[in-house]
Protein backbone atom coordinates (compact mmCIF):
# COMPACT_ATOMS: atom_id res chain seq x y z
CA UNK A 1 95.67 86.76 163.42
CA UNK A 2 95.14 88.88 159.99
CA UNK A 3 91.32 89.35 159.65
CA UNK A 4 90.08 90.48 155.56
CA UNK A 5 86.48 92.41 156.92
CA UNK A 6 86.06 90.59 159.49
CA UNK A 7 86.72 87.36 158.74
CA UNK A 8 90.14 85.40 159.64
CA UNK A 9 92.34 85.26 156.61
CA UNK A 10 92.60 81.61 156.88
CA UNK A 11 89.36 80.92 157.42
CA UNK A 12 88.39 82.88 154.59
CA UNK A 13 90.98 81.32 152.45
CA UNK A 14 89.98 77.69 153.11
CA UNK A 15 86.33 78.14 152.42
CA UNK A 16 87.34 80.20 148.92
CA UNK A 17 89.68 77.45 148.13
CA UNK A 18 87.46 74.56 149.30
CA UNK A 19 84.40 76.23 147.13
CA UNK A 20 86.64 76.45 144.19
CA UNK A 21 88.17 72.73 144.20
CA UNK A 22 84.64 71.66 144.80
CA UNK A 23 83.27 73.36 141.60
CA UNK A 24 86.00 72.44 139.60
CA UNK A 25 85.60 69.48 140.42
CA UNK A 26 89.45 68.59 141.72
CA UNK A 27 90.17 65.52 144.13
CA UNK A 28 92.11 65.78 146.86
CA UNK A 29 94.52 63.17 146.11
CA UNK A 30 94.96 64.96 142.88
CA UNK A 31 95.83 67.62 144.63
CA UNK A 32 98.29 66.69 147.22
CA UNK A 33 100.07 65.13 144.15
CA UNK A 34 99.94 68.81 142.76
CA UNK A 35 100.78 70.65 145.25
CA UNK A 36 103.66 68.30 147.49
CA UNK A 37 101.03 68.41 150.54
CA UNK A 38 100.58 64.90 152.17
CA UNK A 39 97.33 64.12 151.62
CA UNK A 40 96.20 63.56 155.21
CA UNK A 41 97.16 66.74 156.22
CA UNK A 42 95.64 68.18 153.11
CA UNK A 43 92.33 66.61 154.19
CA UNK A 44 92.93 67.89 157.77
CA UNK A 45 93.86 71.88 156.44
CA UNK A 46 90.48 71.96 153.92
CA UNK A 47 88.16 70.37 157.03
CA UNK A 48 89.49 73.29 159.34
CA UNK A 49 91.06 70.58 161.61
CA UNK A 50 94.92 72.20 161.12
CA UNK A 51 95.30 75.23 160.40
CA UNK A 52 97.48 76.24 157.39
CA UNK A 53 100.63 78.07 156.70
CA UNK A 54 101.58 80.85 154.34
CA UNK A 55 103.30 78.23 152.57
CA UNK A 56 100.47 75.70 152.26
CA UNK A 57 98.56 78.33 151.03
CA UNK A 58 101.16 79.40 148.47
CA UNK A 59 101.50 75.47 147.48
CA UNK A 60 97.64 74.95 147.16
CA UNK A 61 97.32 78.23 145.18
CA UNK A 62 99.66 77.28 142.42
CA UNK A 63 98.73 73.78 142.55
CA UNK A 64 95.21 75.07 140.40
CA UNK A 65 97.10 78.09 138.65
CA UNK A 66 96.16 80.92 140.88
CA UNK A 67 97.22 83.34 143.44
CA UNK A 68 96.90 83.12 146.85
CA UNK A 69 95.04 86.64 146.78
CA UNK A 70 92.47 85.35 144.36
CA UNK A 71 91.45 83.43 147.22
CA UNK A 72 90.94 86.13 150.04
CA UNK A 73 88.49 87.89 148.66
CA UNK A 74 85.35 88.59 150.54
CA UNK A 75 83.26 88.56 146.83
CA UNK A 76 84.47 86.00 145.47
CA UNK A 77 83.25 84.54 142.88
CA UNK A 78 83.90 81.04 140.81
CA UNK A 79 84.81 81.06 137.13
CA UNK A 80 82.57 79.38 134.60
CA UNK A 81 82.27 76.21 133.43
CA UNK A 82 82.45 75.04 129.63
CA UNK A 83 80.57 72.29 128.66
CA UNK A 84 83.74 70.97 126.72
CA UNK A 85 85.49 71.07 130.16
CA UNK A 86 82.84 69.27 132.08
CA UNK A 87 84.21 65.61 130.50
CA UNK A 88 88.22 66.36 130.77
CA UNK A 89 89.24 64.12 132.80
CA UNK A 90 93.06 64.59 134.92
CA UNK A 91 95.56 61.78 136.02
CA UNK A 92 98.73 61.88 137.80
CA UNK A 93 101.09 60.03 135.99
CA UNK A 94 104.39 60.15 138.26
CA UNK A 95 107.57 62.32 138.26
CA UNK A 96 109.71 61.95 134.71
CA UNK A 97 112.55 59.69 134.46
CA UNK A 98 115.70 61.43 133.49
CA UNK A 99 115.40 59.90 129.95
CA UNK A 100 111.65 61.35 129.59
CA UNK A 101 112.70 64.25 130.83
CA UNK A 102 115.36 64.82 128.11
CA UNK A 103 113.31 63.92 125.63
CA UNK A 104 110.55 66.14 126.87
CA UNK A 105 112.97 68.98 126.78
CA UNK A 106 114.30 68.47 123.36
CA UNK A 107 110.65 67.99 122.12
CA UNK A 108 110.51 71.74 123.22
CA UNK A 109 112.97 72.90 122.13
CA UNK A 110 111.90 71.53 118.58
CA UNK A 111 108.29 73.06 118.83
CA UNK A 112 109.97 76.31 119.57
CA UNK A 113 111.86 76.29 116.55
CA UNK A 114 109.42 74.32 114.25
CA UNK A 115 110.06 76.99 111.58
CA UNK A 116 113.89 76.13 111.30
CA UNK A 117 113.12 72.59 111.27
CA UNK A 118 110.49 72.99 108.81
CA UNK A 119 112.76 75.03 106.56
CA UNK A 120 115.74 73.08 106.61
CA UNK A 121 113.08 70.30 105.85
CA UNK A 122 112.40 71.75 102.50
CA UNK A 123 115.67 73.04 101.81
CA UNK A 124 116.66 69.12 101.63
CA UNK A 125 113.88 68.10 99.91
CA UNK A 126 114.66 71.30 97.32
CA UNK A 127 118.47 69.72 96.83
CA UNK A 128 117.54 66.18 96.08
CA UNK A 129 115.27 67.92 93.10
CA UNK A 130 118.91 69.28 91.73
């Protein structure tokens, strides 16, 4: 067992990541949708009932966009909350269809060359002037 002074890196990680979720203010089911966990053994790895991987702990980390090192610290400390973030409000929608997810990507792929597009916009608009 791998102990961060004095404390067992699980252990330490769990109550980190179980203080964050908490003042975020993230759902479990939310999260197991995030992170690919089953959500009854999510509920049994943040009570302390099973104890987690390295992997789980990789999966829950990305799941809220951090590192699983942010969570084993001995200080640690949560982030601040904006008032403009306190009435965002998250959904799980599903996993894309194959159409969505083509159109997704070419919407992308448009945004990241909105300049193009907006010059060849007005070079059209400049030859029907002609």
């Amino acid at each position: 067992m791998h102990f961060v002074k004095g404390t067992p890196v699980m252990t330490l990680f769990i109550n980190n990541f179980n203080s964050y979720i908490d003042h975020m203010k993230i759902k479990q089911i939310y999260l197991s949708k995030l992170c690919g966990i089953e959500k009854n053994k999510l509920s049994r790895i943040l009570n302390g009932l099973q104890d987690e991987t390295g992997a789980d702990m990789e999966r829950l980390a990305d799941a809220v966009g951090k590192r699983v090192d942010y969570f084993l610290t001995e200080s640690f400390e949560l982030p601040p909350l904006d008032e403009a973030s306190q009435g965002k409000i998250a959904f799980y929608a599903g996993n894309p269809s194959k159409k969505q997810e083509i159109m997704a990507n070419d919407l992308v792929e448009m945004i990241e060359n909105i300049d193009q597009v907006l010059s060849a916009k007005k070079r059209f608009e400049n030859i029907g002037r002609i």
